[in-house]
C-alpha atoms as a PDB file:
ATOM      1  CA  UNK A   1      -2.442  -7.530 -15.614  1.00  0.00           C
ATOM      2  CA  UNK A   2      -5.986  -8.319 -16.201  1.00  0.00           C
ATOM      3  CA  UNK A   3      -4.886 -11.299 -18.802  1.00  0.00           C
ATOM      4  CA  UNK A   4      -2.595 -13.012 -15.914  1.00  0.00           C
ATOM      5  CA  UNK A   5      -4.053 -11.847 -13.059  1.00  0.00           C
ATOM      6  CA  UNK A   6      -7.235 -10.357 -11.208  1.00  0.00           C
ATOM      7  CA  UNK A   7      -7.621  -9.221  -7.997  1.00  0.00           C
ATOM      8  CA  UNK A   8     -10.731  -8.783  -6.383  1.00  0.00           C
ATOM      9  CA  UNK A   9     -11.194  -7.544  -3.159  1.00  0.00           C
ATOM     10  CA  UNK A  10     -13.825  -7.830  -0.367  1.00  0.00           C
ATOM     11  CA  UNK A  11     -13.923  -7.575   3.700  1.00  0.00           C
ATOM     12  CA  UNK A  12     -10.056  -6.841   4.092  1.00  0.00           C
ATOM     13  CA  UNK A  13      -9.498 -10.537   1.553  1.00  0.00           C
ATOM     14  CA  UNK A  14      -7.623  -9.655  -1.550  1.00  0.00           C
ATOM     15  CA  UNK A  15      -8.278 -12.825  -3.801  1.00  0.00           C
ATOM     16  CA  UNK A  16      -5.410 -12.638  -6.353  1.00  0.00           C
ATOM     17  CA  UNK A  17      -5.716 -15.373  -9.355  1.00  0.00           C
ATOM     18  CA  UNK A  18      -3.596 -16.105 -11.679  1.00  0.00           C
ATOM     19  CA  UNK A  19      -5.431 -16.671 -14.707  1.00  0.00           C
ATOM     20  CA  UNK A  20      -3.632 -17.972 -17.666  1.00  0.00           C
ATOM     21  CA  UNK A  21      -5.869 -21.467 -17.876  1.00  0.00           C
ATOM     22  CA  UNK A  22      -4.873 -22.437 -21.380  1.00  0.00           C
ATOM     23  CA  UNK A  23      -0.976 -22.436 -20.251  1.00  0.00           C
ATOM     24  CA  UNK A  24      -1.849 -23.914 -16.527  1.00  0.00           C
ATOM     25  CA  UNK A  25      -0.978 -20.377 -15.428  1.00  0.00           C
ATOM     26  CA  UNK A  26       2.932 -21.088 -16.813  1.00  0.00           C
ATOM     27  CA  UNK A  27       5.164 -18.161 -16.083  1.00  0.00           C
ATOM     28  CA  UNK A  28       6.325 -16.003 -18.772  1.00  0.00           C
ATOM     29  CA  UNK A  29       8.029 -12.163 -18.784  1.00  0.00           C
ATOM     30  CA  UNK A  30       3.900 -10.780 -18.620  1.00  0.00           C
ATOM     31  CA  UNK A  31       3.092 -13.227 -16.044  1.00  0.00           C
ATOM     32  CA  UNK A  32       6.200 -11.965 -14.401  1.00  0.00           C
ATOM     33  CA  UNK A  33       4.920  -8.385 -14.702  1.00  0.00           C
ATOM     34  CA  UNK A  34       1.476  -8.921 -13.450  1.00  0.00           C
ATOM     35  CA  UNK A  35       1.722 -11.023 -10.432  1.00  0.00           C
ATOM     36  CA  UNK A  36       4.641  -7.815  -9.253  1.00  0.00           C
ATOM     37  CA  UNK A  37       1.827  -5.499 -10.341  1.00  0.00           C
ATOM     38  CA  UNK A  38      -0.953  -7.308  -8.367  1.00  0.00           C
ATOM     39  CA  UNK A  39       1.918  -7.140  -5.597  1.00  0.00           C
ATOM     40  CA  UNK A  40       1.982  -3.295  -5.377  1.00  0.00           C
ATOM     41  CA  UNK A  41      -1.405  -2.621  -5.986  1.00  0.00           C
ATOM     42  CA  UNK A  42      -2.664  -4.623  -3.100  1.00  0.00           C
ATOM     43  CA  UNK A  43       0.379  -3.684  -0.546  1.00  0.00           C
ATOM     44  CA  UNK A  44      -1.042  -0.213  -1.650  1.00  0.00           C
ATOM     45  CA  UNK A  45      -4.597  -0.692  -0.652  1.00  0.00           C
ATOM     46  CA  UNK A  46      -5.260   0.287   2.729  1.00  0.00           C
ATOM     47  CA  UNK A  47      -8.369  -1.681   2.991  1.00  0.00           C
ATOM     48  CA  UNK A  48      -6.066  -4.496   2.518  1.00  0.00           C
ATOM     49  CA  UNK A  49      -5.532  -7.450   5.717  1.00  0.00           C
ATOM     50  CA  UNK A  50      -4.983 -10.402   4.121  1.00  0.00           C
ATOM     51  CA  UNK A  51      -4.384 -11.670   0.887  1.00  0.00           C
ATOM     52  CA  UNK A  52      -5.063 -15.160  -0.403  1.00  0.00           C
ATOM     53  CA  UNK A  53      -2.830 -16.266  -4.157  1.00  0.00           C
ATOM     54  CA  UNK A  54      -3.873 -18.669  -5.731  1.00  0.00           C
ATOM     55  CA  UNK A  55      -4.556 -20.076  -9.566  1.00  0.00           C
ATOM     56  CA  UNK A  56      -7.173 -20.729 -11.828  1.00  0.00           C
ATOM     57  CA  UNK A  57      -8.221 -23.716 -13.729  1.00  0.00           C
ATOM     58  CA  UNK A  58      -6.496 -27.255 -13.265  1.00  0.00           C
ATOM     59  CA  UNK A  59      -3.227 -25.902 -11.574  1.00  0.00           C
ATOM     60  CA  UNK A  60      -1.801 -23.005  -9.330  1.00  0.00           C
ATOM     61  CA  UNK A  61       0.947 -23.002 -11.893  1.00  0.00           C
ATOM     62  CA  UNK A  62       3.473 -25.356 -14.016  1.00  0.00           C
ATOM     63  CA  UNK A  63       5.936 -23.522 -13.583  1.00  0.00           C
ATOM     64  CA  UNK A  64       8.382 -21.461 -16.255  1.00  0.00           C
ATOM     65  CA  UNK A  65       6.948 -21.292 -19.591  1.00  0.00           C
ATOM     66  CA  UNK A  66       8.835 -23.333 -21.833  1.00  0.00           C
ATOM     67  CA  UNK A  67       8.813 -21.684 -25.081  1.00  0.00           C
ATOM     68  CA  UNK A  68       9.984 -18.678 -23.053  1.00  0.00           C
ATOM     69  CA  UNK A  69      13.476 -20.769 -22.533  1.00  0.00           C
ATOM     70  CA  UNK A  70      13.098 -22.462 -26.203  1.00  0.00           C
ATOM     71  CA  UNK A  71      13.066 -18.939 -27.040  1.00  0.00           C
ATOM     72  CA  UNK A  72      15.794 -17.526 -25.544  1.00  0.00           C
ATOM     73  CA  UNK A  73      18.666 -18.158 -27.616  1.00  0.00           C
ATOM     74  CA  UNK A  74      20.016 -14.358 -27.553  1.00  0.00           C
ATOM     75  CA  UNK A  75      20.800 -13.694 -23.984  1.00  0.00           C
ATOM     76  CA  UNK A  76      20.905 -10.030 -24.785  1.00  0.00           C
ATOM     77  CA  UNK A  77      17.350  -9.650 -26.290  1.00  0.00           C
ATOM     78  CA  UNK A  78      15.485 -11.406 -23.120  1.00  0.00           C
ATOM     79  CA  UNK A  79      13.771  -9.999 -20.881  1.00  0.00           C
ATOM     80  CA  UNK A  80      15.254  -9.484 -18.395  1.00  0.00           C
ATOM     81  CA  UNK A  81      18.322  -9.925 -20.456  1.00  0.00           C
ATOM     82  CA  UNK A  82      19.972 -13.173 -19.233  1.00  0.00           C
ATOM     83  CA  UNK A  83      23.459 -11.785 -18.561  1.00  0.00           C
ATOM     84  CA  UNK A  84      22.007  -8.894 -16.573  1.00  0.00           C
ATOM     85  CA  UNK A  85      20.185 -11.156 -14.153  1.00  0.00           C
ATOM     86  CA  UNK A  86      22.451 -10.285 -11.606  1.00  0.00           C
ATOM     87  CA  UNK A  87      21.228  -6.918 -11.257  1.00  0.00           C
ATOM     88  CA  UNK A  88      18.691  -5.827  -8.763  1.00  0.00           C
ATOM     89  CA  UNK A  89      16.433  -4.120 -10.692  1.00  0.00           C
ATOM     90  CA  UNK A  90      13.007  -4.282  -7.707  1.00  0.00           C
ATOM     91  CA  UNK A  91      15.139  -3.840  -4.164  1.00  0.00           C
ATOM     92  CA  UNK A  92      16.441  -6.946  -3.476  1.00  0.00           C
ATOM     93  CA  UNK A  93      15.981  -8.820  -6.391  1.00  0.00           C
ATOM     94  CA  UNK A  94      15.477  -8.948 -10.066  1.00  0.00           C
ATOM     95  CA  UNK A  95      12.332  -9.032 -12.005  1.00  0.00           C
ATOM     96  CA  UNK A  96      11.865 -13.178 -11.675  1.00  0.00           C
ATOM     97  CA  UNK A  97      12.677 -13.240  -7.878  1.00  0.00           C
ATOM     98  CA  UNK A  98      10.301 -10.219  -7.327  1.00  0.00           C
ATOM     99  CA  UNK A  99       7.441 -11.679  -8.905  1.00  0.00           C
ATOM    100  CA  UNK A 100       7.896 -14.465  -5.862  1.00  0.00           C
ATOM    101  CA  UNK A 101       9.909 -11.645  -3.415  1.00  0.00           C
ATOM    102  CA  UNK A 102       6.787  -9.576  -3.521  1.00  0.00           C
ATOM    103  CA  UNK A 103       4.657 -11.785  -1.470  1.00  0.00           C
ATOM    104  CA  UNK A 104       7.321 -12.309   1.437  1.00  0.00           C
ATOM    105  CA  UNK A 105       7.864  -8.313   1.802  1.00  0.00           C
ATOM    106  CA  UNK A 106       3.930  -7.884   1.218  1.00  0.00           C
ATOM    107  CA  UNK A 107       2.887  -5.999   4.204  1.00  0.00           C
ATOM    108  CA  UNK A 108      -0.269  -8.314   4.937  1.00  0.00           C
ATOM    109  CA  UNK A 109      -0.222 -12.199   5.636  1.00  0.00           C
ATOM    110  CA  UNK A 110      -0.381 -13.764   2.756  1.00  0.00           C
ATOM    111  CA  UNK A 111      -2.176 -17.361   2.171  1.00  0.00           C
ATOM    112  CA  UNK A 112      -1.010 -19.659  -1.181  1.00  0.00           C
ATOM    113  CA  UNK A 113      -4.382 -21.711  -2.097  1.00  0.00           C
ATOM    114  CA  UNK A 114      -2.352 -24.731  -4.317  1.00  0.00           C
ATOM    115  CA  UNK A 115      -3.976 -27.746  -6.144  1.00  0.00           C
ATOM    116  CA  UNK A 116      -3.318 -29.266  -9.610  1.00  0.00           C
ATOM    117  CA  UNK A 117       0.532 -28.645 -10.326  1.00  0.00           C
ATOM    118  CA  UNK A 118       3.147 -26.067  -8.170  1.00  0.00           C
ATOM    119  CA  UNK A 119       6.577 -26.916 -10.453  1.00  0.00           C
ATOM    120  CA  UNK A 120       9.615 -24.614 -10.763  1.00  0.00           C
ATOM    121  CA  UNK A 121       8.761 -21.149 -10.490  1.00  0.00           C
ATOM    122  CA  UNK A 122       5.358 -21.915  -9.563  1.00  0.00           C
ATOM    123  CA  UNK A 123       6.809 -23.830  -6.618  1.00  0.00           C
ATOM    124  CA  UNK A 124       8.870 -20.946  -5.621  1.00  0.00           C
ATOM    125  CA  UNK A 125       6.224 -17.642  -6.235  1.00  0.00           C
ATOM    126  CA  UNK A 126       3.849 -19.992  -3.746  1.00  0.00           C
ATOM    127  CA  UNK A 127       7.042 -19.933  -0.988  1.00  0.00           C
ATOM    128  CA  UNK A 128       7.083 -16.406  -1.078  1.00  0.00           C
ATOM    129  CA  UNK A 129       3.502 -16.881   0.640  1.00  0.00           C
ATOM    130  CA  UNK A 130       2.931 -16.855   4.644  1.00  0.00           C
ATOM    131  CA  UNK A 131       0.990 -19.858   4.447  1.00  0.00           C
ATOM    132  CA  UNK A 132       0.093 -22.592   1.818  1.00  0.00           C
ATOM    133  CA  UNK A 133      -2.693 -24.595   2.442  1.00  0.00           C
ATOM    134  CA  UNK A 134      -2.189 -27.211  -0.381  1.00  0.00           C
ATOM    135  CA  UNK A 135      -4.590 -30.103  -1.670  1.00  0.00           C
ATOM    136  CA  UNK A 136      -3.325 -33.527  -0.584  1.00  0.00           C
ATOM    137  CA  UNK A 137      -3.052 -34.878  -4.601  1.00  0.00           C
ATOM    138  CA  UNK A 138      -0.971 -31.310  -5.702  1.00  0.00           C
ATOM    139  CA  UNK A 139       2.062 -32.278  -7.553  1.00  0.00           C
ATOM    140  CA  UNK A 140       5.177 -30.389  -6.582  1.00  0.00           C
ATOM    141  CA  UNK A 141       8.793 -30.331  -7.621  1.00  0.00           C
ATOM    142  CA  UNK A 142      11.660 -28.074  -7.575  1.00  0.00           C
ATOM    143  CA  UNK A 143      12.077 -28.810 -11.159  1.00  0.00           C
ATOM    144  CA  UNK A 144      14.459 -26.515 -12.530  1.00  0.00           C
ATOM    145  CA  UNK A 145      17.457 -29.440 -12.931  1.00  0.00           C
ATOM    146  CA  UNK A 146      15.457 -31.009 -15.132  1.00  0.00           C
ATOM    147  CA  UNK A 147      16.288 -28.079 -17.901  1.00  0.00           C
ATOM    148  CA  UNK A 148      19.974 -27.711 -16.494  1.00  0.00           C
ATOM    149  CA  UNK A 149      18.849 -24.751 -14.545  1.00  0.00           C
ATOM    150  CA  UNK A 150      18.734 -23.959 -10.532  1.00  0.00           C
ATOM    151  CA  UNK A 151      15.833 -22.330  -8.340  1.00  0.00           C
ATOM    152  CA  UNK A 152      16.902 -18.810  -8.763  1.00  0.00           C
ATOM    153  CA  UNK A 153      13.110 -17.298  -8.041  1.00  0.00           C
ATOM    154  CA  UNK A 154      14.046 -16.396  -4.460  1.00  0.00           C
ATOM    155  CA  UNK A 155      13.246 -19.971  -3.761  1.00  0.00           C
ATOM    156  CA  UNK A 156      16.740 -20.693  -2.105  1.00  0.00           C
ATOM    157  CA  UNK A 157      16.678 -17.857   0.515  1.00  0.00           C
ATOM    158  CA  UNK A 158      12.154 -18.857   1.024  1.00  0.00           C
ATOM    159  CA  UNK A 159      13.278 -23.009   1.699  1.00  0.00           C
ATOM    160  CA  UNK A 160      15.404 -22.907   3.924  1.00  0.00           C
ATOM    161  CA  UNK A 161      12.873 -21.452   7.277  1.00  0.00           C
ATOM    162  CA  UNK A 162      10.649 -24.339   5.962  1.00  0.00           C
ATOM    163  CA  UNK A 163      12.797 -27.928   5.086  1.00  0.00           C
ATOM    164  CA  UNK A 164      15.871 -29.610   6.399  1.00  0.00           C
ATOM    165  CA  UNK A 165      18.858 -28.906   4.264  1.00  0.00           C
ATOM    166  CA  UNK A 166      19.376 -32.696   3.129  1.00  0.00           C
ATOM    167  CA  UNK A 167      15.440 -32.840   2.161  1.00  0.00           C
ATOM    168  CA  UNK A 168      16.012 -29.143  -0.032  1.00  0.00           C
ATOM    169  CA  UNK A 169      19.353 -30.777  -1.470  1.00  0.00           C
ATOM    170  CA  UNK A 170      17.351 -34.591  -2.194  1.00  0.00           C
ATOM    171  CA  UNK A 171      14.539 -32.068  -3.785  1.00  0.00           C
ATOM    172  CA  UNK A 172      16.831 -29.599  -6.299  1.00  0.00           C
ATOM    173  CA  UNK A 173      19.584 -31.922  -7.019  1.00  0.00           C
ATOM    174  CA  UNK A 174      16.514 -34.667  -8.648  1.00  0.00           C
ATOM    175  CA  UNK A 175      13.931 -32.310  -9.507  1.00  0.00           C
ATOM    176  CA  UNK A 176      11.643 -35.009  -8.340  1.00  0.00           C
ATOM    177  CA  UNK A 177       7.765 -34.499  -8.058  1.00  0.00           C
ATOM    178  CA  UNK A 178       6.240 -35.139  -4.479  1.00  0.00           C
ATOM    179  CA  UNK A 179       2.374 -34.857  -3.516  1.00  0.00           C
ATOM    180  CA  UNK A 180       0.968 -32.024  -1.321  1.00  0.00           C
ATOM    181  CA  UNK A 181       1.034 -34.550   1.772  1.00  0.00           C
ATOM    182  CA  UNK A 182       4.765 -35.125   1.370  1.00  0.00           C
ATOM    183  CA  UNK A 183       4.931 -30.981   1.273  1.00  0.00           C
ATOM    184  CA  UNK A 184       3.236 -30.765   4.919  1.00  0.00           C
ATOM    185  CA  UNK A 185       6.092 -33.842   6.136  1.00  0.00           C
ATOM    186  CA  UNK A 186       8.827 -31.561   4.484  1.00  0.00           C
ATOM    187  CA  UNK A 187       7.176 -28.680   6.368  1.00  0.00           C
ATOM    188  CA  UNK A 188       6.036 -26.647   2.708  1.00  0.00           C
ATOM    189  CA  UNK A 189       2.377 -27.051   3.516  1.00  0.00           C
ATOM    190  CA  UNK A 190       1.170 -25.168   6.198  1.00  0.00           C
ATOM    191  CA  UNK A 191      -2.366 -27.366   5.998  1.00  0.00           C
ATOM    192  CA  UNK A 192      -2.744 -30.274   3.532  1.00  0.00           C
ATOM    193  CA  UNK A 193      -7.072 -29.545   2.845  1.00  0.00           C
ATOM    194  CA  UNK A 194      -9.131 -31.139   0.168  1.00  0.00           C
ATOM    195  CA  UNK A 195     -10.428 -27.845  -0.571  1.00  0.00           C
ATOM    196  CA  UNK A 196      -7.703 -25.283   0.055  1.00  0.00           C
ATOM    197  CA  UNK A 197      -9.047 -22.283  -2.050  1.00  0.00           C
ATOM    198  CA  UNK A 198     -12.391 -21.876   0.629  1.00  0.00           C
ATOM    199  CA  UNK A 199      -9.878 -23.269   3.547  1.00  0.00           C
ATOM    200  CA  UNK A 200      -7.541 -20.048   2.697  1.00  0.00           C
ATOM    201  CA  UNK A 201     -10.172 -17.938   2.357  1.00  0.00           C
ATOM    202  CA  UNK A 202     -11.817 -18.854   6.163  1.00  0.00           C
ATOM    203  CA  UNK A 203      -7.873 -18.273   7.882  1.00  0.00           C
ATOM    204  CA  UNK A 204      -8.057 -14.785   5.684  1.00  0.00           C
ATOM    205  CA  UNK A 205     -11.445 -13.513   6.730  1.00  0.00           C
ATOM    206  CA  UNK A 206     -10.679 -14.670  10.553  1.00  0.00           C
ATOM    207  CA  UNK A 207      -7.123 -12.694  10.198  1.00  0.00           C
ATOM    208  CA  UNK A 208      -8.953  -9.675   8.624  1.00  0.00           C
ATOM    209  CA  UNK A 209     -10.895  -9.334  11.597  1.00  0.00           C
ATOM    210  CA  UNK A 210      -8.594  -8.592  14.132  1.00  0.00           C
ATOM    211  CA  UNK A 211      -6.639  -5.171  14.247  1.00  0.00           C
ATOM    212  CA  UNK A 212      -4.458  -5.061  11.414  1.00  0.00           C
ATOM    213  CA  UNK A 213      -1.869  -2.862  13.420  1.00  0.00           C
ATOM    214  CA  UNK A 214      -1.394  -6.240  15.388  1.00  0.00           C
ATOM    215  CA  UNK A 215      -1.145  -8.390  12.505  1.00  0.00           C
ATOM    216  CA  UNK A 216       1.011  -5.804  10.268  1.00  0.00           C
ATOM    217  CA  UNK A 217       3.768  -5.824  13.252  1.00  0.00           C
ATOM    218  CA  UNK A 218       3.388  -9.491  13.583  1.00  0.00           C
ATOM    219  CA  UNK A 219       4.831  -9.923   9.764  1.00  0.00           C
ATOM    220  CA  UNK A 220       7.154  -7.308  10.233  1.00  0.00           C
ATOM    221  CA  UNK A 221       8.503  -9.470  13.617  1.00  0.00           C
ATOM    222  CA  UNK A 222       8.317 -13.150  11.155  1.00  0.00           C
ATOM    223  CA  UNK A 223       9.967 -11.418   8.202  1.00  0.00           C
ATOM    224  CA  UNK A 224      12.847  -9.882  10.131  1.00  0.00           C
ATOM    225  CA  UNK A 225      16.029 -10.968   9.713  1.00  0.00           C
ATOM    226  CA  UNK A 226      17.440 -10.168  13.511  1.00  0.00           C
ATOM    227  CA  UNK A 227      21.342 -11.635  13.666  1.00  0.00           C
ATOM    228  CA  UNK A 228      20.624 -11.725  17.626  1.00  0.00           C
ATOM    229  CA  UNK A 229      19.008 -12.755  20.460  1.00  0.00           C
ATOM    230  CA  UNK A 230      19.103  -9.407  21.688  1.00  0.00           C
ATOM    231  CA  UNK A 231      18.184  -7.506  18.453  1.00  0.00           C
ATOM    232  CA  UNK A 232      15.048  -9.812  18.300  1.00  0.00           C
ATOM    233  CA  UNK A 233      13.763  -9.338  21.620  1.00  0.00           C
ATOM    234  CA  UNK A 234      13.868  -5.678  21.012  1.00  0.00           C
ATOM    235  CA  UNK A 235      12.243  -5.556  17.815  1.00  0.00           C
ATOM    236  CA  UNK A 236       9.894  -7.402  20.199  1.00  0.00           C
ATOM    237  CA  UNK A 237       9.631  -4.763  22.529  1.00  0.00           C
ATOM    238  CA  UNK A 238       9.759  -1.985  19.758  1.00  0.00           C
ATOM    239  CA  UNK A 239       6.589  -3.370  18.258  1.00  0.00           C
ATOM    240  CA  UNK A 240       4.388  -4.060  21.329  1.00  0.00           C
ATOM    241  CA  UNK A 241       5.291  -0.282  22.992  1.00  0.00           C
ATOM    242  CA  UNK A 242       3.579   1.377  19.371  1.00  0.00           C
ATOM    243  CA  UNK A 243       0.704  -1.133  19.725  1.00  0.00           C
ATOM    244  CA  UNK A 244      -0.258  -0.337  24.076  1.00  0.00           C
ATOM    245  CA  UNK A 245      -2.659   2.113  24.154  1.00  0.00           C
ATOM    246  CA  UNK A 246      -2.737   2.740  20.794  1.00  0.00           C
ATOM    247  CA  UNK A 247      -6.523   3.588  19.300  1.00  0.00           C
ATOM    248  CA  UNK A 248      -6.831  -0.190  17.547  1.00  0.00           C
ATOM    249  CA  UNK A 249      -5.650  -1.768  20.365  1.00  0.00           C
ATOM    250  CA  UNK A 250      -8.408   0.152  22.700  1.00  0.00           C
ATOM    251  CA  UNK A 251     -11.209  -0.792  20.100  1.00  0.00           C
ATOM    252  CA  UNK A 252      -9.845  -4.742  20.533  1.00  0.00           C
ATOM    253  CA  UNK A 253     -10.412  -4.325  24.606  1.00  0.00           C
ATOM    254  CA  UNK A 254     -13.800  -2.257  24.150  1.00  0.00           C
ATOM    255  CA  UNK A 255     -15.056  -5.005  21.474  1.00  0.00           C
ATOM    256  CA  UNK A 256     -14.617  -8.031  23.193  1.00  0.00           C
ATOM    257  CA  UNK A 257     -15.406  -6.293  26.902  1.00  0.00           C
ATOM    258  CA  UNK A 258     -19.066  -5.598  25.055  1.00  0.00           C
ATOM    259  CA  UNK A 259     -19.185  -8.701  22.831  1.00  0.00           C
ATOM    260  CA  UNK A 260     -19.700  -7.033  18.836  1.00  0.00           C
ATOM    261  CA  UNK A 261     -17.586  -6.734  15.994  1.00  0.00           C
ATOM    262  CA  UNK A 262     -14.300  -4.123  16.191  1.00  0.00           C
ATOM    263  CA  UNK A 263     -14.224  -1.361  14.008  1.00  0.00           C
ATOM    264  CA  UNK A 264     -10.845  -0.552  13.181  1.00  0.00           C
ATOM    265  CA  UNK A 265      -8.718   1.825  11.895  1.00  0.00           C
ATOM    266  CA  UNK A 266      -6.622   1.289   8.936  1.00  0.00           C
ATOM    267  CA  UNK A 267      -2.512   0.789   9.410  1.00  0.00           C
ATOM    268  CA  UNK A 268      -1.761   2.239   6.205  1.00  0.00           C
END
């Protein structure tokens, strides 16, 4: 991991870098590997309340590695092998979609930090993010037509909560690059900042402090996938009976009745 990624970790903030700068952090099968890695070890860290992904160097990332599809002339000695994409090998998805997948299921808010370049894959690993706070001159694109391919990094199921379907067809069907402020008009940017790495960093420390019980059910109420009215309002209901009363939700009373910092418990 430590050649693609690094994690470090500090006040609840996971800072999670991709860090292949000579390749503009370009995703190949160890890319792949590290950024599902970095997934599981910081949904496994209890000290864990926010998480902000971003990339290193002059890009968050270009996108698929092209000698990795130059390469890949015998579908059966890839990795994954090409004719077995279709197998869920990590829950819902296979090894490509997972490496994008892992941030949606991530049990923590996540925050994308983009500037530079977010093509392809790179576009679709920064939808699997709760937020992206993008720099107004990033260069986007759904890019994959332009190698005869389709989005197929859990990109099509992460669009459509955030663009209109004609905007998502205009953007695969052309592959064509648009800046960070078109992203916040399509609704892909959450913020368009000129300095979205510190920007990400300020929503994840202010989400760290409050109880992570309350923020852990809050993703667990945005990521569900309710097929009613009725089955929504009672996950609703589910989640705010475990959180009344509960010790986390006591200290958030007692802190703010006698103005200092909560301490609180972990939720995992």
């Amino acid at each position: 991991m430590n050649d693609r990624v690094r994690i470090d970790i500090a006040d609840g903030v996971a800072d999670v870098r991709m860090v292949r700068t000579d390749k503009m952090n370009a995703l190949d099968d160890p890319m792949f590997a590290a950024l599902i890695e970095a997934g599981r070890a910081v949904a496994g860290n209890p000290d864990v309340r926010c998480v902000v992904l971003s990339g290193e160097g002059r890009a968050f990332c270009a996108g698929i590695d092209l000698n990795r599809l130059a390469n890949r002339g015998d579908a059966r000695q890839a990795d994954p092998p090409l004719d077995r994409l279709a197998e869920r090998t990590h829950g819902v998805a296979n090894k490509a979609q997972y490496s994008a997948w892992v941030w949606h299921e991530m049990p923590v808010p996540v925050i994308a930090a983009v500037h530079g370049v977010a093509f392809g894959g790179g576009f679709q690993v920064m939808l699997g993010a709760d937020m992206r706070y993008i720099h107004p001159e990033t260069k986007l694109s759904i890019m994959e037509i332009r190698w005869g391919l389709v989005p197929d990094m859990a990109g099509t199921v992460l669009m459509r909560a955030l663009a209109r379907d004609d905007v998502l067809r205009e953007l695969t069907y052309t592959g064509r690059i648009f800046s960070g402020q078109e992203a916040l008009e399509y609704g892909f940017a959450t913020r368009v900042c000129t300095d979205p790495y510190e920007a990400a960093h300020a929503t994840a420390r202010e989400i760290a402090g409050h109880s992570p019980h309350a923020i852990e059910a809050a993703k667990r109420i945005w990521n569900s996938e309710c097929a009613n009215a009725h089955d929504a309002l009672v996950l609703e209901s589910v989640e705010q009976m475990k959180l009344l009363g509960s010790p986390n939700q006591r200290e958030t009373l007692a802190a703010h009745k006698e103005k200092r910092a909560p301490v609180f418990q972990s939720a995992r």
